[in-house]
C-alpha atoms as a PDB file:
ATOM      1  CA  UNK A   1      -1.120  13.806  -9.896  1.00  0.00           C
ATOM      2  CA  UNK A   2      -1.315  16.784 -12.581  1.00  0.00           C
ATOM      3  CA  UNK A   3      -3.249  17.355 -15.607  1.00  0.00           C
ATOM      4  CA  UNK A   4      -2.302  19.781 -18.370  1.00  0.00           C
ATOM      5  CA  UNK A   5      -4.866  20.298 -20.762  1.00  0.00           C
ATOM      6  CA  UNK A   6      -5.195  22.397 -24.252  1.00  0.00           C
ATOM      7  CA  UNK A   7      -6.719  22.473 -27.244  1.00  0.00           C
ATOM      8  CA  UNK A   8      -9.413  25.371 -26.317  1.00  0.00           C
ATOM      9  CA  UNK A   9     -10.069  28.818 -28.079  1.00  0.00           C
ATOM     10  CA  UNK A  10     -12.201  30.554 -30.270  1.00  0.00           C
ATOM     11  CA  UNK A  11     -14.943  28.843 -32.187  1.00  0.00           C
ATOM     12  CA  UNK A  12     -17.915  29.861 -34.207  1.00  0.00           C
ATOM     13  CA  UNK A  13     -20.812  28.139 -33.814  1.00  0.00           C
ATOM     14  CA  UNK A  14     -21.320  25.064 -35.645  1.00  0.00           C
ATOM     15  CA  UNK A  15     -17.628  24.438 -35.521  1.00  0.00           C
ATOM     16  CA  UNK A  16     -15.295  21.721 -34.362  1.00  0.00           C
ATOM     17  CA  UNK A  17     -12.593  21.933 -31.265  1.00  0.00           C
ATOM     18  CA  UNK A  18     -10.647  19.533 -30.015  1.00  0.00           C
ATOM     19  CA  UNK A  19      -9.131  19.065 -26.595  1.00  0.00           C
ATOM     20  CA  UNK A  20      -6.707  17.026 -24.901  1.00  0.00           C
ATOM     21  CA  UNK A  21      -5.195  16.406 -21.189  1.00  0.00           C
ATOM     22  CA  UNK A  22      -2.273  14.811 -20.353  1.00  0.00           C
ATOM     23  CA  UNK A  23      -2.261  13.340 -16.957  1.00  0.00           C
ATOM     24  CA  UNK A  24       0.948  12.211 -15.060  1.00  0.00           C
ATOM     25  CA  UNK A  25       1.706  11.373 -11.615  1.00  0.00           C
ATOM     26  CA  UNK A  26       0.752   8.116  -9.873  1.00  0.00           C
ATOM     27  CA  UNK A  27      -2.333   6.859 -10.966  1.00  0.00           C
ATOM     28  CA  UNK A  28      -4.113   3.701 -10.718  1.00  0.00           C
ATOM     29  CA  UNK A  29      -4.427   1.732 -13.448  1.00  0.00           C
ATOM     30  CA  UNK A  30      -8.346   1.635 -12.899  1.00  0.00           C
ATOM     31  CA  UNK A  31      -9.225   4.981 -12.988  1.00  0.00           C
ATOM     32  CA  UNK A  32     -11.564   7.284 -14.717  1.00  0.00           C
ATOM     33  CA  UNK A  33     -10.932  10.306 -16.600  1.00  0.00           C
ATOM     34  CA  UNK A  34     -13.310  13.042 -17.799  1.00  0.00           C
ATOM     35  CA  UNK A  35     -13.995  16.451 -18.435  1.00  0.00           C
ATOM     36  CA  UNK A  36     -16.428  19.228 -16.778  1.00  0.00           C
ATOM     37  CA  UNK A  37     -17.553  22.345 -17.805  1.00  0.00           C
ATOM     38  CA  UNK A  38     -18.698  25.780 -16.120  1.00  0.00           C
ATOM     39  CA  UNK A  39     -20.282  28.524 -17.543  1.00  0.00           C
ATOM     40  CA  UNK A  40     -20.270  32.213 -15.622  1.00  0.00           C
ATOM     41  CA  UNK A  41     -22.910  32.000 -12.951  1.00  0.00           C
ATOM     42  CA  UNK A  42     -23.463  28.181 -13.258  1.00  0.00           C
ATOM     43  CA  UNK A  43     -22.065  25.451 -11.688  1.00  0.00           C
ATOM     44  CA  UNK A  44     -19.367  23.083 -12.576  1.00  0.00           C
ATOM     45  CA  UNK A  45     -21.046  20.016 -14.180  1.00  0.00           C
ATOM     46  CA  UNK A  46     -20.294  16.908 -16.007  1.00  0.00           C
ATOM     47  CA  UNK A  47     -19.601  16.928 -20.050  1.00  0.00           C
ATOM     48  CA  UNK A  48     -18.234  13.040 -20.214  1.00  0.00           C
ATOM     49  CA  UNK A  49     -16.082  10.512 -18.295  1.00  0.00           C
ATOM     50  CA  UNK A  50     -14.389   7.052 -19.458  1.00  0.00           C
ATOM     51  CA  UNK A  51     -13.013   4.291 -17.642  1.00  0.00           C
ATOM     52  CA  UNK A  52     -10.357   2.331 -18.042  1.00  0.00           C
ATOM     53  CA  UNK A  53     -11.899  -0.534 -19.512  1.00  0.00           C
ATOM     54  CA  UNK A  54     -13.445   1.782 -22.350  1.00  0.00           C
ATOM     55  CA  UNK A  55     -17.515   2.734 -21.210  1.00  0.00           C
ATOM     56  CA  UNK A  56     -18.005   6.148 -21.544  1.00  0.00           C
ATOM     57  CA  UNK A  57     -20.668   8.521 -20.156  1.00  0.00           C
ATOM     58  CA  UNK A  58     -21.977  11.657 -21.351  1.00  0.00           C
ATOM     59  CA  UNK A  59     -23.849  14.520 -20.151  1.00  0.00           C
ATOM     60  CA  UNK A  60     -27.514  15.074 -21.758  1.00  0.00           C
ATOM     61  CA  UNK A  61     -26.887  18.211 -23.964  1.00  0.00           C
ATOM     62  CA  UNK A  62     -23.667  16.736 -25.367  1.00  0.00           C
ATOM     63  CA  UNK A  63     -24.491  13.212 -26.714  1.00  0.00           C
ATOM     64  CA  UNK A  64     -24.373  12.976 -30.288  1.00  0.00           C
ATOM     65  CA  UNK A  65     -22.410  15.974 -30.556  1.00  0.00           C
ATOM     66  CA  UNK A  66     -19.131  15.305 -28.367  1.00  0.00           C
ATOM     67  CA  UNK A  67     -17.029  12.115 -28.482  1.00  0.00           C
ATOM     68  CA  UNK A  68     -14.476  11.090 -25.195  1.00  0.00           C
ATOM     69  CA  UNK A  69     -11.476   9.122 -25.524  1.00  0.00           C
ATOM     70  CA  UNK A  70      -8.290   7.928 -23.949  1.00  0.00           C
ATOM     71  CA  UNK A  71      -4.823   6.613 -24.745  1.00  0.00           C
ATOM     72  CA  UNK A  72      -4.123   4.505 -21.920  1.00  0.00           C
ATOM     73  CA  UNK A  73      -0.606   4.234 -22.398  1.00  0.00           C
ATOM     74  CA  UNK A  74      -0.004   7.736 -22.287  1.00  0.00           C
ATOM     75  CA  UNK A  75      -2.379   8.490 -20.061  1.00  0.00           C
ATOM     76  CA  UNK A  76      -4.319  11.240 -21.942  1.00  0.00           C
ATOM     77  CA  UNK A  77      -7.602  11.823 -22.648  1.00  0.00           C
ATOM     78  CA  UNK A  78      -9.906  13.912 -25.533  1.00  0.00           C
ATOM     79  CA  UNK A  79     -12.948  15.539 -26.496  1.00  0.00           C
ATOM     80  CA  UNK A  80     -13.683  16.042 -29.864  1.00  0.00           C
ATOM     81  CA  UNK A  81     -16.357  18.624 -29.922  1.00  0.00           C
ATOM     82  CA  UNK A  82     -18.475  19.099 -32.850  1.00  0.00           C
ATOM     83  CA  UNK A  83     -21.795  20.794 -33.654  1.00  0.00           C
ATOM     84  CA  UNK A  84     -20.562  23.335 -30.972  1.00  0.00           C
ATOM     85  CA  UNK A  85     -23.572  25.841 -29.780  1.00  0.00           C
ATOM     86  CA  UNK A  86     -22.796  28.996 -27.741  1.00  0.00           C
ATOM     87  CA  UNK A  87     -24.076  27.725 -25.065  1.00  0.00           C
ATOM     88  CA  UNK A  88     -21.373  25.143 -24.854  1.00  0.00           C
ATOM     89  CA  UNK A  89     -19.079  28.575 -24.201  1.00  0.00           C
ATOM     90  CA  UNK A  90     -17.336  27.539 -21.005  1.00  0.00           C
ATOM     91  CA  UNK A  91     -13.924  27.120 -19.326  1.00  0.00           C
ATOM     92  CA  UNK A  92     -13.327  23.083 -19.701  1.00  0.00           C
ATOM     93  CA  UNK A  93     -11.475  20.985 -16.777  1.00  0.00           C
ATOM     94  CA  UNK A  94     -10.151  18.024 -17.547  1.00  0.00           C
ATOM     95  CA  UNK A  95     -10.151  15.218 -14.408  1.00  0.00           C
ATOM     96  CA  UNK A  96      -8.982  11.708 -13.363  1.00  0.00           C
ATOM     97  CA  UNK A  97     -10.228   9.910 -10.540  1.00  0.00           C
ATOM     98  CA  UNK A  98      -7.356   7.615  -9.259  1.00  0.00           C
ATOM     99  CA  UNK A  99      -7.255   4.936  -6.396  1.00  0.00           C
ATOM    100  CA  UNK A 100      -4.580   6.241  -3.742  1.00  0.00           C
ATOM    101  CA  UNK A 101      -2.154   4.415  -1.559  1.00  0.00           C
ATOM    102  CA  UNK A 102      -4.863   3.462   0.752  1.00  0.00           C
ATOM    103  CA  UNK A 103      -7.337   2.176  -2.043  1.00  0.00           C
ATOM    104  CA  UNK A 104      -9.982   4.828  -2.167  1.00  0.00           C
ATOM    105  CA  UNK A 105     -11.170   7.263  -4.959  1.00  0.00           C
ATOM    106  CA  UNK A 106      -9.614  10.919  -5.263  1.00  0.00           C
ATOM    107  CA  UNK A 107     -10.599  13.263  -7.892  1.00  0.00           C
ATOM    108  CA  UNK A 108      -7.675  15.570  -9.454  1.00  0.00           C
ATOM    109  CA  UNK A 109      -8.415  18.481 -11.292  1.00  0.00           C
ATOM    110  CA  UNK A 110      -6.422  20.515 -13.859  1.00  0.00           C
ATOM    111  CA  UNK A 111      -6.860  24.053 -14.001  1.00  0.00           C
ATOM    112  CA  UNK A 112      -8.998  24.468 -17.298  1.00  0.00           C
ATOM    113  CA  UNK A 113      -9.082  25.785 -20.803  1.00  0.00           C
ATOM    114  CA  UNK A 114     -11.322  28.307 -21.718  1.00  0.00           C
ATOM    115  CA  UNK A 115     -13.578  27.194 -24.642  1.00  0.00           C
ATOM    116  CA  UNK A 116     -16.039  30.114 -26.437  1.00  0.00           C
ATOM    117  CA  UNK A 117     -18.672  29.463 -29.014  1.00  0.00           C
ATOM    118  CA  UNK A 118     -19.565  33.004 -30.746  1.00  0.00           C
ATOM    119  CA  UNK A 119     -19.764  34.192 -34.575  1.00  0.00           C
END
């Protein structure tokens, strides 16, 4: 499985961004992709995921201000970003956790855009 994702850059604060990951490879058809986030000195931690059937989940400091979503049949997945804070400055990885051959959960991981909130 590989992810390519884009969409990242320079933003002032208060802005909009928005990214996107293709994923290819062999992944189930129930699966859940995301995106994660880590700033310099922190750890890597969750921004939002979204099943396949649709239910999304967000982390607490970007609800209301980030929206996830997927194309199923071409297996990608977004983040529009809006309202963006410095604090949000961070390099972004997008994710998919797949079912494998012998029906348990592996996470993937593409290699990350950078994303950098400043005036």
């Amino acid at each position: 499985v590989q992810l390519q994702a884009c969409g990242g850059g320079l933003v002032q604060p208060g802005g909009s961004l928005r990214l996107s990951c293709a994923a290819s490879g062999s992944i189930s058809t129930d699966n859940v992709m995301g995106w994660y986030r880590q700033a310099p000195g922190k750890q890597r931690g969750l921004v939002a995921v979204i099943f396949s059937s649709g239910t999304t989940n967000y982390g607490d400091d970007v609800k209301a201000r980030f929206t996830i979503s997927r194309d199923n049949a071409k297996t990608m997945v977004y983040l529009q970003m809006s309202s963006l804070k410095p604090e949000d400055t961070a390099i972004y990885y997008c994710s998919v956790q797949s079912l494998d051959g012998t029906n348990r959960w592996r996470n993937y991981w593409g290699k990350g855009t950078q994303v950098t909130v400043s005036s």
